[in-house]
PDB file of N, CA and C in Angstrom:
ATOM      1  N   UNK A   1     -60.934-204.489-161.828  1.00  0.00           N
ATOM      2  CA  UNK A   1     -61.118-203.207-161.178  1.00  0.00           C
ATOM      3  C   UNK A   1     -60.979-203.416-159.670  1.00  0.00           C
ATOM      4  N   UNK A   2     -60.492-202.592-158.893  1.00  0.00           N
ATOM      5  CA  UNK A   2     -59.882-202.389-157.783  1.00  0.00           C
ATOM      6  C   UNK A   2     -61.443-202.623-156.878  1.00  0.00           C
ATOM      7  N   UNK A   3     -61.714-203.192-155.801  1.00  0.00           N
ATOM      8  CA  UNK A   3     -62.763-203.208-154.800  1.00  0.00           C
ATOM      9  C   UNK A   3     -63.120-201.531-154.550  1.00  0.00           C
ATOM     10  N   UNK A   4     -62.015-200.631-154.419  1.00  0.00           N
ATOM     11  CA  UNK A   4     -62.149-199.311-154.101  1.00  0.00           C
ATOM     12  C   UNK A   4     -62.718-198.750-154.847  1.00  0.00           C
ATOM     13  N   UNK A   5     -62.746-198.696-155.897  1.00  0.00           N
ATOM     14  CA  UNK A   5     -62.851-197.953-157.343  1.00  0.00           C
ATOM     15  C   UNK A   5     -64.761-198.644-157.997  1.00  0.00           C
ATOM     16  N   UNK A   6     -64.781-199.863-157.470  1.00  0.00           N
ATOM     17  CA  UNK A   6     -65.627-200.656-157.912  1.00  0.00           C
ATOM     18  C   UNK A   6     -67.144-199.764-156.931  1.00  0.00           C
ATOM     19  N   UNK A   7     -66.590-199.729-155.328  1.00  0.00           N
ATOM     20  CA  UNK A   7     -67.535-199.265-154.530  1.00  0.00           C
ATOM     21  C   UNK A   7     -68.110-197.786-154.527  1.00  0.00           C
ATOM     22  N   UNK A   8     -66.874-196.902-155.372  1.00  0.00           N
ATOM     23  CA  UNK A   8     -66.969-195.089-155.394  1.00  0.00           C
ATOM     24  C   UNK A   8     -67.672-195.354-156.547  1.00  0.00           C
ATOM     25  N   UNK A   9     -68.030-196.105-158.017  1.00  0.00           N
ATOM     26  CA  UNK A   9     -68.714-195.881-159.156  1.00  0.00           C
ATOM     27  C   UNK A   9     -70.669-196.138-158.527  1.00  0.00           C
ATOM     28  N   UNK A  10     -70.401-197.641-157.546  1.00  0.00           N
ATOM     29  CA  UNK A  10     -71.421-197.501-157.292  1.00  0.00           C
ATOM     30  C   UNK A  10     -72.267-196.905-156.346  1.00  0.00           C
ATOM     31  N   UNK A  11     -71.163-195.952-155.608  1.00  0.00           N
ATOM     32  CA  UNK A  11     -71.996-194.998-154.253  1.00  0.00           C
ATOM     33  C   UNK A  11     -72.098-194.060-155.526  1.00  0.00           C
ATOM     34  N   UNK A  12     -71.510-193.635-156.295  1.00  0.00           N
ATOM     35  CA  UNK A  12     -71.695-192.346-157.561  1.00  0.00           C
ATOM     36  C   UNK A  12     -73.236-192.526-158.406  1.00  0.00           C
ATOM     37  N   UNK A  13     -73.458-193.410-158.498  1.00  0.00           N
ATOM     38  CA  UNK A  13     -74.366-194.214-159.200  1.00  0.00           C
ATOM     39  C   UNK A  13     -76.092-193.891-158.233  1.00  0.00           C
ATOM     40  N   UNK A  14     -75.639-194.312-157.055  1.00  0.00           N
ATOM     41  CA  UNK A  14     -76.421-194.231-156.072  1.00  0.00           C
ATOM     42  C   UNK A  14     -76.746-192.833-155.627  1.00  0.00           C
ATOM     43  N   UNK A  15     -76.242-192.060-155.478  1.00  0.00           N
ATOM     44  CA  UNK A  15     -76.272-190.444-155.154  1.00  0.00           C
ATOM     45  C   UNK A  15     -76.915-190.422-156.325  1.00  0.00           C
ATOM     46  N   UNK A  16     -76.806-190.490-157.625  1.00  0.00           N
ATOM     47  CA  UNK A  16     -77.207-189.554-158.480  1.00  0.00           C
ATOM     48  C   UNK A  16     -78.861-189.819-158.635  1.00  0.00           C
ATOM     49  N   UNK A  17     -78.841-191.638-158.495  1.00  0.00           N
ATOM     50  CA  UNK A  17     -79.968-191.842-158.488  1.00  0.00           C
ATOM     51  C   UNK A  17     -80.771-191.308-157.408  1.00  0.00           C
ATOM     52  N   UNK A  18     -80.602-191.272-156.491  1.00  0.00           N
ATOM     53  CA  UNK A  18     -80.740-190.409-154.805  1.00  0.00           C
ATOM     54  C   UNK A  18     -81.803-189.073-155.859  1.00  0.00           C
ATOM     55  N   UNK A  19     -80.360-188.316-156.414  1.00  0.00           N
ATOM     56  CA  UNK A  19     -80.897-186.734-156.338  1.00  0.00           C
ATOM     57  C   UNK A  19     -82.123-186.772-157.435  1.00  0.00           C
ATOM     58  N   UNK A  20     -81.858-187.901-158.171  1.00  0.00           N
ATOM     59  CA  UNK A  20     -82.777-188.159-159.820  1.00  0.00           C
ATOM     60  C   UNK A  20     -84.042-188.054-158.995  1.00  0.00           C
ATOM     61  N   UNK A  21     -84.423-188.945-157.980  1.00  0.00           N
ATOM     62  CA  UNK A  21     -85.657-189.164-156.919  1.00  0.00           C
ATOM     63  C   UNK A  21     -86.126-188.159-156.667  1.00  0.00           C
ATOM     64  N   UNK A  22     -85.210-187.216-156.302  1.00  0.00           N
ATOM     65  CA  UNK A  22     -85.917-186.107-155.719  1.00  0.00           C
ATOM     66  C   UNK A  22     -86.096-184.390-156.239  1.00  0.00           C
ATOM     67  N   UNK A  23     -86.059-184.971-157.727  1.00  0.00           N
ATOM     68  CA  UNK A  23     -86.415-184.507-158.355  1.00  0.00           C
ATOM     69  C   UNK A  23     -85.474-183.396-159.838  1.00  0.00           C
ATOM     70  N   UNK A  24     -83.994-183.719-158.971  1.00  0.00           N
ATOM     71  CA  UNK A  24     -82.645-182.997-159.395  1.00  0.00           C
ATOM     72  C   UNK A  24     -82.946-183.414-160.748  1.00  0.00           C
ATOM     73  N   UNK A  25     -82.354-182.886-162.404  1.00  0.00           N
ATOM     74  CA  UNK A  25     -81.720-183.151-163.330  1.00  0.00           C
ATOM     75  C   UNK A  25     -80.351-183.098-163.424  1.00  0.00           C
ATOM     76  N   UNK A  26     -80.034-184.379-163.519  1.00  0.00           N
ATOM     77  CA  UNK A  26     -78.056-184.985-163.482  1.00  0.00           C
ATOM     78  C   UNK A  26     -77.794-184.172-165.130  1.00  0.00           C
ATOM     79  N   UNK A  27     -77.376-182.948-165.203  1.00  0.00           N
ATOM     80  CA  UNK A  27     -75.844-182.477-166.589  1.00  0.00           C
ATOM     81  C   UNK A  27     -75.294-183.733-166.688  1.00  0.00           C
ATOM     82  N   UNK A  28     -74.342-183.937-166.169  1.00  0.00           N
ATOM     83  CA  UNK A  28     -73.280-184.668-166.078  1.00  0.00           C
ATOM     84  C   UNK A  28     -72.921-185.721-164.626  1.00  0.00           C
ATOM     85  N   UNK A  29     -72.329-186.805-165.117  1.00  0.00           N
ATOM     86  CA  UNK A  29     -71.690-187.380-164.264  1.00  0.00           C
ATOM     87  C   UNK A  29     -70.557-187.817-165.017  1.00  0.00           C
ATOM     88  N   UNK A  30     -69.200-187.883-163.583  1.00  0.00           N
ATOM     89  CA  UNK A  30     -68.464-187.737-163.661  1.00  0.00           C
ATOM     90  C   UNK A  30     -67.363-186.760-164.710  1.00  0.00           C
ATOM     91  N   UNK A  31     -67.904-185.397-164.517  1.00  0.00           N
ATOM     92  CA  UNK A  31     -67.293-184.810-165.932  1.00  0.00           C
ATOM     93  C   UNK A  31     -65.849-184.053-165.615  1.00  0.00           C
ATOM     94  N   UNK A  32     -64.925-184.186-166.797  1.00  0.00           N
ATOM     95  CA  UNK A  32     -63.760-184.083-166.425  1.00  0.00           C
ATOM     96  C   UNK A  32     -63.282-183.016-167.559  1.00  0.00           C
ATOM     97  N   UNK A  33     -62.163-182.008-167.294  1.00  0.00           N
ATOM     98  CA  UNK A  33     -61.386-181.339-168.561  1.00  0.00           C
ATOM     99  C   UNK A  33     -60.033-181.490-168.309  1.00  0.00           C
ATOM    100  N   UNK A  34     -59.262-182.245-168.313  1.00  0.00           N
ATOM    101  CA  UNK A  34     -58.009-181.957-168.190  1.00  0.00           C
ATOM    102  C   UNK A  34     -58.038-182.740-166.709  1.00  0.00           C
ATOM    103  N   UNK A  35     -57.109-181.724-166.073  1.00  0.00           N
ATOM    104  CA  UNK A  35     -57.586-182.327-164.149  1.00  0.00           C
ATOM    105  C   UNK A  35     -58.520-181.946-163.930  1.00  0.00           C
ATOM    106  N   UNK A  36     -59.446-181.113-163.951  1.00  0.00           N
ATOM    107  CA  UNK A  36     -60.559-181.024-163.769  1.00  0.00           C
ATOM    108  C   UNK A  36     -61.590-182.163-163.400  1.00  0.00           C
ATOM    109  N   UNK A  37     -62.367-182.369-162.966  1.00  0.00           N
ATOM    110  CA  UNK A  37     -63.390-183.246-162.726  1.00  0.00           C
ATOM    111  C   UNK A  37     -64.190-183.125-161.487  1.00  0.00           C
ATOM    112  N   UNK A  38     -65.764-182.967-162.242  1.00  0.00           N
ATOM    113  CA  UNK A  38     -67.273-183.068-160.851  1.00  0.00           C
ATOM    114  C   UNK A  38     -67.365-184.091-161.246  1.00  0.00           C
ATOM    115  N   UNK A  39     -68.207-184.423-159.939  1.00  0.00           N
ATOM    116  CA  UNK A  39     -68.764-185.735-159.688  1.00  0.00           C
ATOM    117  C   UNK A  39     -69.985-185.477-160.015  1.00  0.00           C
ATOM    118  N   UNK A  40     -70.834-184.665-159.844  1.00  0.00           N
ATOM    119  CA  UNK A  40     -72.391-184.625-160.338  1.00  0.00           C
ATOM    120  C   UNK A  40     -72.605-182.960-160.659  1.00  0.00           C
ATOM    121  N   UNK A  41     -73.133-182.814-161.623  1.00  0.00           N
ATOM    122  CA  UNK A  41     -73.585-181.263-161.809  1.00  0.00           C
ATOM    123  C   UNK A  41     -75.188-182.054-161.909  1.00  0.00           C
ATOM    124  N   UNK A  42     -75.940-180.821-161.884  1.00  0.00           N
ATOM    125  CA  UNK A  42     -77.277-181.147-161.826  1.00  0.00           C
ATOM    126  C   UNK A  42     -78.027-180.022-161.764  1.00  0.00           C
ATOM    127  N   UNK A  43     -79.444-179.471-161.983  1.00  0.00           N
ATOM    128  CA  UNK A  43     -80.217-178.337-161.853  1.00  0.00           C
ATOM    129  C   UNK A  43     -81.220-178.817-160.923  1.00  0.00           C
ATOM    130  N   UNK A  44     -81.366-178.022-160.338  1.00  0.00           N
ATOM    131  CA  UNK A  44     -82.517-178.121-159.543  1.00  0.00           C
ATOM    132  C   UNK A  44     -83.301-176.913-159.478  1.00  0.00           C
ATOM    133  N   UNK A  45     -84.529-176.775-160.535  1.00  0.00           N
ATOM    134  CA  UNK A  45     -85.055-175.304-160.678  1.00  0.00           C
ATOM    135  C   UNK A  45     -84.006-174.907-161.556  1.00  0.00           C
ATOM    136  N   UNK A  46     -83.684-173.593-161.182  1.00  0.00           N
ATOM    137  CA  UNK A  46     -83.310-172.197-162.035  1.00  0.00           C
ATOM    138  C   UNK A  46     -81.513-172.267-161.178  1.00  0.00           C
ATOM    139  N   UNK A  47     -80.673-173.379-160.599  1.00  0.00           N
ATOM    140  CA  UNK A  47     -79.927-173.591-159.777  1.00  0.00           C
ATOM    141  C   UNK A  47     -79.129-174.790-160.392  1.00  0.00           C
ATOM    142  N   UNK A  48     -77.912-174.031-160.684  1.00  0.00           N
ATOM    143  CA  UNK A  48     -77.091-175.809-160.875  1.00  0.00           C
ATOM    144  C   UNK A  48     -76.357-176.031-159.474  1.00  0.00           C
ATOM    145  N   UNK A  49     -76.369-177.340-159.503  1.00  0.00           N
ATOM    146  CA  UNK A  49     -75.411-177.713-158.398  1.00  0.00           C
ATOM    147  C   UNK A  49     -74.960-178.963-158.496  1.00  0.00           C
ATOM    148  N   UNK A  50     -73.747-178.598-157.970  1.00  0.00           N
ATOM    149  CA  UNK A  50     -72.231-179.109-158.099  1.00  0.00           C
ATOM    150  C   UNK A  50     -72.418-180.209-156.937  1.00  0.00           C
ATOM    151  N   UNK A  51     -72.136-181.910-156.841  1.00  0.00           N
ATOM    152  CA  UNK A  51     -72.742-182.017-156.036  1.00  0.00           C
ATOM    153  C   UNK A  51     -70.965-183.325-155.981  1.00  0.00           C
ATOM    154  N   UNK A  52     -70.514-183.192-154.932  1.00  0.00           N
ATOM    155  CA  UNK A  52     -69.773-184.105-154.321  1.00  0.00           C
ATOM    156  C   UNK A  52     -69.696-185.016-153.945  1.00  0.00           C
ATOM    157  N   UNK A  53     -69.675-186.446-154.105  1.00  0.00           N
ATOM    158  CA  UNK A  53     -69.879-187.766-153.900  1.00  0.00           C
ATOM    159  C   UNK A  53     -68.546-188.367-152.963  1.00  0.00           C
ATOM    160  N   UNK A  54     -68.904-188.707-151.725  1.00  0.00           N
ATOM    161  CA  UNK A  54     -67.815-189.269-150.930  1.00  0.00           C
ATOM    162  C   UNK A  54     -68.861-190.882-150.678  1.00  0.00           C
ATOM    163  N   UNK A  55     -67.923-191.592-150.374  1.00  0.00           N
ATOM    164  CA  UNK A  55     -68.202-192.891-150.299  1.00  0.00           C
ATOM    165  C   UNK A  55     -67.298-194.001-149.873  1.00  0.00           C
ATOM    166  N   UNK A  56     -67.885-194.396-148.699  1.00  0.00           N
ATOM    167  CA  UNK A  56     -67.239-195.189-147.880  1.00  0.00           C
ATOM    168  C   UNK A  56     -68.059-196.753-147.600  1.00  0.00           C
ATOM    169  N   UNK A  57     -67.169-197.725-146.678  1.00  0.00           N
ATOM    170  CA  UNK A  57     -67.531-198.968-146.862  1.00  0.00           C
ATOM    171  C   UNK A  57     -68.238-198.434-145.091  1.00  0.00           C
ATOM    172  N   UNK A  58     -67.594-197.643-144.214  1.00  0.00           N
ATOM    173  CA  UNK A  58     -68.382-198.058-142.896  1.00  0.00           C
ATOM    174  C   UNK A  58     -67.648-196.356-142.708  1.00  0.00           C
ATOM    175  N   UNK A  59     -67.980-195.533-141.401  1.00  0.00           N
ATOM    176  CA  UNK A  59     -67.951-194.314-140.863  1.00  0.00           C
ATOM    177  C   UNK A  59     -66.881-194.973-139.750  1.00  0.00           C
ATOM    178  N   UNK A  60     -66.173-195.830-139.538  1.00  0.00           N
ATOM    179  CA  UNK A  60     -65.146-196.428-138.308  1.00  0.00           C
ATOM    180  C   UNK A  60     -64.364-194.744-138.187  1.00  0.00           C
ATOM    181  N   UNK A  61     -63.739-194.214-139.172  1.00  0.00           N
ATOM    182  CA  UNK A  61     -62.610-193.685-139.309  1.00  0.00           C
ATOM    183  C   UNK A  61     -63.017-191.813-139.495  1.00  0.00           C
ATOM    184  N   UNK A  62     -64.253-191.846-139.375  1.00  0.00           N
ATOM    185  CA  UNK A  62     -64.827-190.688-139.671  1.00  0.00           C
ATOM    186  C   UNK A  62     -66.061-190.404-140.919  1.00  0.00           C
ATOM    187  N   UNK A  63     -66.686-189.880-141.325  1.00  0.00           N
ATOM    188  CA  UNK A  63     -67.936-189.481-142.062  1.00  0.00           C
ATOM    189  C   UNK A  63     -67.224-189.247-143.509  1.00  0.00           C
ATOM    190  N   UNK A  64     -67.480-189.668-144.808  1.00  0.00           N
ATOM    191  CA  UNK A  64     -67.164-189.210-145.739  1.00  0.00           C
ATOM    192  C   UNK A  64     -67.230-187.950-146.193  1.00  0.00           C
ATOM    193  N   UNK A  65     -68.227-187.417-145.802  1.00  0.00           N
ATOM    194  CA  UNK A  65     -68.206-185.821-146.148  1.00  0.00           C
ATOM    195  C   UNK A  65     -67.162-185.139-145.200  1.00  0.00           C
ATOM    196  N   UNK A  66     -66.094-185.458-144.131  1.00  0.00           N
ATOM    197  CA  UNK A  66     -65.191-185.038-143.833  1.00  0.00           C
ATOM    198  C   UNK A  66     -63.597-185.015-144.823  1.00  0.00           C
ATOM    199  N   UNK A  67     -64.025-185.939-145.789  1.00  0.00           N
ATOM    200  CA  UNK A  67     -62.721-185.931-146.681  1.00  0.00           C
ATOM    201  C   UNK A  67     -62.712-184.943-147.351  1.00  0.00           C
ATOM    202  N   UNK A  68     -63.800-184.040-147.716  1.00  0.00           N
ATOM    203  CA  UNK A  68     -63.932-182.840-148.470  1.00  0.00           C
ATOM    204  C   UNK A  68     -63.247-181.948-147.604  1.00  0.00           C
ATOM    205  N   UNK A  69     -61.624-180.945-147.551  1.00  0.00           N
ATOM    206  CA  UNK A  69     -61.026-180.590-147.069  1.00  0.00           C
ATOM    207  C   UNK A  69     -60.909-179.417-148.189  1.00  0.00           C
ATOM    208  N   UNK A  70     -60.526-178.404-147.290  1.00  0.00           N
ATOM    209  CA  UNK A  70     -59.948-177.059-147.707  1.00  0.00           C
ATOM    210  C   UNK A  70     -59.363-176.990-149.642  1.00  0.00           C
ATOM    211  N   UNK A  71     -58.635-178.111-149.590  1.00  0.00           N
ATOM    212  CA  UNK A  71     -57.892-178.122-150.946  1.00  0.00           C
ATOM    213  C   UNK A  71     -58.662-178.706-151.836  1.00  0.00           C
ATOM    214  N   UNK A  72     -59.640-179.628-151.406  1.00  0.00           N
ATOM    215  CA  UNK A  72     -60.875-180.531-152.331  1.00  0.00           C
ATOM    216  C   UNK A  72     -61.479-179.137-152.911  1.00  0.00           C
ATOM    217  N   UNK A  73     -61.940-178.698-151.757  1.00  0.00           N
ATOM    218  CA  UNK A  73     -63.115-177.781-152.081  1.00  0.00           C
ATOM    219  C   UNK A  73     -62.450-176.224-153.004  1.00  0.00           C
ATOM    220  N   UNK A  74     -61.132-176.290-153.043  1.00  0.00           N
ATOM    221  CA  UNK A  74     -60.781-175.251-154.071  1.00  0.00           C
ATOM    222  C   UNK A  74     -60.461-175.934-155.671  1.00  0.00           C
ATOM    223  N   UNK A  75     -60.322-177.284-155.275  1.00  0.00           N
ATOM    224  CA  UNK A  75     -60.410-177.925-156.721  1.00  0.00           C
ATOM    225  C   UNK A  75     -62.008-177.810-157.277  1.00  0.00           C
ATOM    226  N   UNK A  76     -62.579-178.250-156.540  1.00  0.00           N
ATOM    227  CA  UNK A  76     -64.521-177.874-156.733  1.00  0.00           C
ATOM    228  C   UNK A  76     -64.802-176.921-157.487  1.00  0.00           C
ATOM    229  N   UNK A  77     -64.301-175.884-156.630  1.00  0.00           N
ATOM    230  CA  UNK A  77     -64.888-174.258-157.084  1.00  0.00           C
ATOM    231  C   UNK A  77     -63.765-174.159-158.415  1.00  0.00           C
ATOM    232  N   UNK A  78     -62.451-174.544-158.863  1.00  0.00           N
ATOM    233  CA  UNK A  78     -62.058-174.179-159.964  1.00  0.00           C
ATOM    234  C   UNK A  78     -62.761-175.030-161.394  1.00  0.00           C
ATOM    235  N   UNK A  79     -62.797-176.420-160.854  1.00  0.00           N
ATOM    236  CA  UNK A  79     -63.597-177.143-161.778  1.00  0.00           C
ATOM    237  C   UNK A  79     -64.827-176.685-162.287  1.00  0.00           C
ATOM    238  N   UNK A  80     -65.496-175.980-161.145  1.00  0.00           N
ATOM    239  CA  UNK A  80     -67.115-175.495-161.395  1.00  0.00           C
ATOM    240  C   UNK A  80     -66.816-173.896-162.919  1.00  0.00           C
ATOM    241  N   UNK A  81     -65.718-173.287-162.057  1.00  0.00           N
ATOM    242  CA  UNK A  81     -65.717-171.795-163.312  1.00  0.00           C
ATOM    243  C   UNK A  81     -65.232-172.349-164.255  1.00  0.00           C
ATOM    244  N   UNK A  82     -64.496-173.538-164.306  1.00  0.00           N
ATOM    245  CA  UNK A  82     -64.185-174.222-165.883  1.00  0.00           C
ATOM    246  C   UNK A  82     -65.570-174.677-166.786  1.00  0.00           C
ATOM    247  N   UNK A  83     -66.450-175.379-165.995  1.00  0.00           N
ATOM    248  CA  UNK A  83     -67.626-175.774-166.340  1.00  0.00           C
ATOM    249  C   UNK A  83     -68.699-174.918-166.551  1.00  0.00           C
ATOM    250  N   UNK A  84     -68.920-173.717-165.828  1.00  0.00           N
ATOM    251  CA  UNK A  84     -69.557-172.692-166.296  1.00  0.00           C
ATOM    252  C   UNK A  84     -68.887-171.268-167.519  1.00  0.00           C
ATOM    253  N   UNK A  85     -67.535-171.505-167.846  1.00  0.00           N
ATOM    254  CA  UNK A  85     -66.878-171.130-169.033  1.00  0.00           C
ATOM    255  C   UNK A  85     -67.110-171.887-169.528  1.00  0.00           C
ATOM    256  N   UNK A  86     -67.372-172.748-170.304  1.00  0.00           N
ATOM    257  CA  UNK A  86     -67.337-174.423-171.250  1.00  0.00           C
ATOM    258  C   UNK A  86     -68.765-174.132-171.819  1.00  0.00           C
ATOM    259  N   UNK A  87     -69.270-174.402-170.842  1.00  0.00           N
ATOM    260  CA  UNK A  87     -71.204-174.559-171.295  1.00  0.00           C
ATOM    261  C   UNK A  87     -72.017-173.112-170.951  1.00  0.00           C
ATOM    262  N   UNK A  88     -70.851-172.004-170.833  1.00  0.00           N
ATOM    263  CA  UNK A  88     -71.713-170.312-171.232  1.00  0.00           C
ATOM    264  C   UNK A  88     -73.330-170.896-170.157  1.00  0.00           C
ATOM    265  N   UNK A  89     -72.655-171.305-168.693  1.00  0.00           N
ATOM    266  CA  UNK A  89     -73.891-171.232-167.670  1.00  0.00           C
ATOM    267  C   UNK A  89     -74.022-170.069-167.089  1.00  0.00           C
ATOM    268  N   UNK A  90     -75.304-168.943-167.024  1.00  0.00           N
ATOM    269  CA  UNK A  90     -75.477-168.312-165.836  1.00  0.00           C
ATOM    270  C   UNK A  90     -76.118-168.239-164.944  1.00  0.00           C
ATOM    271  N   UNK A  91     -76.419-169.186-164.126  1.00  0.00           N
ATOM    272  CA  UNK A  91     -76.945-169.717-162.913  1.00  0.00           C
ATOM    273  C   UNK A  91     -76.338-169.694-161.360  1.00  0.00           C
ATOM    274  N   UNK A  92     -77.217-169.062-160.636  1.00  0.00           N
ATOM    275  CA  UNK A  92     -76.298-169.468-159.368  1.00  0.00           C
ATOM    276  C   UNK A  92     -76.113-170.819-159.032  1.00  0.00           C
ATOM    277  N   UNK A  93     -75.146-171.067-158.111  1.00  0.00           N
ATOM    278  CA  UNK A  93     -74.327-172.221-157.981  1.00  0.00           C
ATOM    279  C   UNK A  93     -74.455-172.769-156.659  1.00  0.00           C
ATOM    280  N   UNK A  94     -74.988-173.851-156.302  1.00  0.00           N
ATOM    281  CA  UNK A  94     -74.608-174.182-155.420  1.00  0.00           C
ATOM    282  C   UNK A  94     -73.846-175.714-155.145  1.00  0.00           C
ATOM    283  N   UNK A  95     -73.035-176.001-154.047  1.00  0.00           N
ATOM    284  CA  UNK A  95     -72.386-176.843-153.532  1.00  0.00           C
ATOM    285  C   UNK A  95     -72.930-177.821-152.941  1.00  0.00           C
ATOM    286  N   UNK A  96     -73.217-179.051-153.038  1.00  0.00           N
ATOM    287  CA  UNK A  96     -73.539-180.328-152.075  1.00  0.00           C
ATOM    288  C   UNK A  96     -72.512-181.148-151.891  1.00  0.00           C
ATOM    289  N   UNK A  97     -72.838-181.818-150.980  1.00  0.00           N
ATOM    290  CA  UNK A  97     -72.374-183.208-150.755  1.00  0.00           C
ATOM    291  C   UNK A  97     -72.917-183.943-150.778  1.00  0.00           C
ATOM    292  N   UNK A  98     -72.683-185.486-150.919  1.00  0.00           N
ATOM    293  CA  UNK A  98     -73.647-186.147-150.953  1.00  0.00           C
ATOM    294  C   UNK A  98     -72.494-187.349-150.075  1.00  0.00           C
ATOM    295  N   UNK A  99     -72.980-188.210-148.895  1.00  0.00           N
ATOM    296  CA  UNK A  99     -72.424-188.588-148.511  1.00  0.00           C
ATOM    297  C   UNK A  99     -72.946-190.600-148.546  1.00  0.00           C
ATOM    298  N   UNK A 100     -72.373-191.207-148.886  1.00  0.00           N
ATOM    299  CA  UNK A 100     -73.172-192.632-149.442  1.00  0.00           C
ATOM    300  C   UNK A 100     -71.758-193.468-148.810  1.00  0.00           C
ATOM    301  N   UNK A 101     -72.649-194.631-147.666  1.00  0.00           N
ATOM    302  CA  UNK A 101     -71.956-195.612-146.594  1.00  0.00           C
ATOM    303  C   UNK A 101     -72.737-196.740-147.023  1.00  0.00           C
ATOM    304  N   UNK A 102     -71.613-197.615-147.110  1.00  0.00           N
ATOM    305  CA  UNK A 102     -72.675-199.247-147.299  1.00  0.00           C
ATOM    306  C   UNK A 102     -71.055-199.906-147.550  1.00  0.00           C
ATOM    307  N   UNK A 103     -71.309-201.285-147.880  1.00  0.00           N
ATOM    308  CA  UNK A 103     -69.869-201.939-148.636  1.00  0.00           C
ATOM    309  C   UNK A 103     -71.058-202.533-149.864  1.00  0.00           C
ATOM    310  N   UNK A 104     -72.197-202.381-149.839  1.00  0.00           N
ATOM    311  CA  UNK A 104     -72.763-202.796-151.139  1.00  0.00           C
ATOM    312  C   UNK A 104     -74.681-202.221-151.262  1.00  0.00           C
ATOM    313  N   UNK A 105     -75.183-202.074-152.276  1.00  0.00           N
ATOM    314  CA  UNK A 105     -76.344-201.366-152.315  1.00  0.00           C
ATOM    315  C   UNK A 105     -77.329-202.225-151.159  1.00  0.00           C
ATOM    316  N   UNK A 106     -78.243-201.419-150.671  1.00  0.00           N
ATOM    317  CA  UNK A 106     -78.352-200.086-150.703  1.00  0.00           C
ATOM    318  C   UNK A 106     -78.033-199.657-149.393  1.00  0.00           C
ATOM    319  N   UNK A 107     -77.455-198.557-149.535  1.00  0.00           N
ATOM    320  CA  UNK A 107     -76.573-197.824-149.097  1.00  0.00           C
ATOM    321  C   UNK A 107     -77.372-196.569-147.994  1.00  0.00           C
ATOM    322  N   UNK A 108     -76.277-196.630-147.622  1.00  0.00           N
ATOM    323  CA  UNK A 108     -76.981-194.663-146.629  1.00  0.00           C
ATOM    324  C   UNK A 108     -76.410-194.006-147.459  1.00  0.00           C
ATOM    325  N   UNK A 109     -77.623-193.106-147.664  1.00  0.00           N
ATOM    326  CA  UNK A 109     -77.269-192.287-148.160  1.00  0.00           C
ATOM    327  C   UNK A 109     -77.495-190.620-147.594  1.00  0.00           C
ATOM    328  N   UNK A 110     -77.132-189.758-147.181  1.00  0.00           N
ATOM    329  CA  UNK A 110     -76.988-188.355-146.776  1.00  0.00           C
ATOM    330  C   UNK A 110     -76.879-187.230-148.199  1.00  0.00           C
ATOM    331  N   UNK A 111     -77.829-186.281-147.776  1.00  0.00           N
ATOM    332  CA  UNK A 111     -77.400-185.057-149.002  1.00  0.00           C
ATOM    333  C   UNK A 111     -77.719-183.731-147.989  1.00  0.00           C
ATOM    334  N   UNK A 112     -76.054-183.200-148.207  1.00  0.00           N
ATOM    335  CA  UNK A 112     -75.977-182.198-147.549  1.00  0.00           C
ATOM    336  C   UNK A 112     -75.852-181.060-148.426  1.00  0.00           C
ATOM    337  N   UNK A 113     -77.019-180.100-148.426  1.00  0.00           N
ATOM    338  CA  UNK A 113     -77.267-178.990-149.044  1.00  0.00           C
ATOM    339  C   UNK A 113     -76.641-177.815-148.683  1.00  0.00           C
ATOM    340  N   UNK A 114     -75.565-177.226-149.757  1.00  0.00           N
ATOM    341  CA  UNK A 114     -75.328-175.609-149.117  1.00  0.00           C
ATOM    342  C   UNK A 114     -74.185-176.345-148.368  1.00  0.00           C
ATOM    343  N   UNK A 115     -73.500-177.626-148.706  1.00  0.00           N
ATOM    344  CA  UNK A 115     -72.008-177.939-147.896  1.00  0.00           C
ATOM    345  C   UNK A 115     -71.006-176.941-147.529  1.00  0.00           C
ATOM    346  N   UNK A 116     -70.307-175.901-148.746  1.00  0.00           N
ATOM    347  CA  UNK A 116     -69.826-175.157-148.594  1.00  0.00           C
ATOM    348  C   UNK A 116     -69.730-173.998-149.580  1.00  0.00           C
ATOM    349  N   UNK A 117     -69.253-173.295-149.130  1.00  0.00           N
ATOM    350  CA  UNK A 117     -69.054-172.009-150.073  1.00  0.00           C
ATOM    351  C   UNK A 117     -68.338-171.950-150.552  1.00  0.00           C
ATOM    352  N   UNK A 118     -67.910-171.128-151.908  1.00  0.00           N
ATOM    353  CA  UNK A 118     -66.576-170.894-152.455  1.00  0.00           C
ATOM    354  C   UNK A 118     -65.551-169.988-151.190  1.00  0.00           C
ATOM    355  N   UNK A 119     -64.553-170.445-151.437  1.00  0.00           N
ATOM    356  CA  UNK A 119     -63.668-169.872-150.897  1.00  0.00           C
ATOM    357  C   UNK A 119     -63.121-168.164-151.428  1.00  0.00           C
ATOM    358  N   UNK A 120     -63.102-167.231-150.454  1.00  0.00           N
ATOM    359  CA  UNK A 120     -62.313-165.958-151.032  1.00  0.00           C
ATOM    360  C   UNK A 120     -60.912-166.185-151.537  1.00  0.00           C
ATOM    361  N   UNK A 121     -60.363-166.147-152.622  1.00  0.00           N
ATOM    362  CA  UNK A 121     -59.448-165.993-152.931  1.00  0.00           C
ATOM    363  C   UNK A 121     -58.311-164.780-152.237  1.00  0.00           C
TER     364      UNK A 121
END
C-alpha cells in the first residue's frame, strides 16, 4: 500500500475516533455507491452529519480543509441525497470537516463544524 493511502486510512481512523470521543455515533465509514463515497456519516443527537476527512503529513502547502473545493463539496452534497434515499433518513444534515496533520499518530486533529452548506443548484 502506497505511504499516501496508508496515512489518509489512518488520519480516517483518527477523526472518527476524534468524533467517537466526543460523543458522535459513526453510520458508516468510508461508505460508497457507485462513485459515490462519505468519509464519515455519523449522528449527533437528532442530526446526521456528513463529516469530511482531509489529511495531510505537514500544513507546508496549505491546511487540509482547503482541499475541500467547490466541486468536492458538490460531490458531498450529491453523495449525502444518495445516502439519505438509500437508508429513507429524515434528519437535518449537517456538513463537517475534520481536518487531521501528523506523518504518524497522534495527530492534530481539527473539527470544523457547519464547514459548508449545500450549494444552490
Amino acid at each position: 500500500m502506497a505511504s499516501h493511502n496508508r496515512l489518509g486510512q489512518e488520519g480516517e481512523a483518527a477523526a472518527a475516533c476524534f468524533l467517537e470521543q466526543k460523543g458522535y455515533v459513526i453510520r458508516h465509514r468510508n461508505w460508497r455507491s457507485g462513485h459515490k463515497e462519505l468519509d464519515i456519516v455519523a449522528t449527533d443527537g437528532h442530526t446526521l452529519i456528513v463529516a469530511e476527512v482531509k489529511t495531510r503529513c505537514d500544513d507546508r502547502f496549505g491546511t487540509p480543509e482547503a482541499a475541500v473545493d467547490n466541486r468536492k463539496i458538490r460531490r458531498i452534497v450529491a453523495s449525502t441525497d444518495a445516502y439519505l434515499r438509500l437508508f429513507e433518513i429524515d434528519l437535518p444534515v449537517r456538513f463537517d470537516i475534520v481536518s487531521v496533520v501528523g506523518s504518524e499518530p497522534p495527530f492534530r486533529i481539527e473539527h470544523i463544524e457547519e464547514a459548508f452548506l449545500p450549494p444552490i443548484w
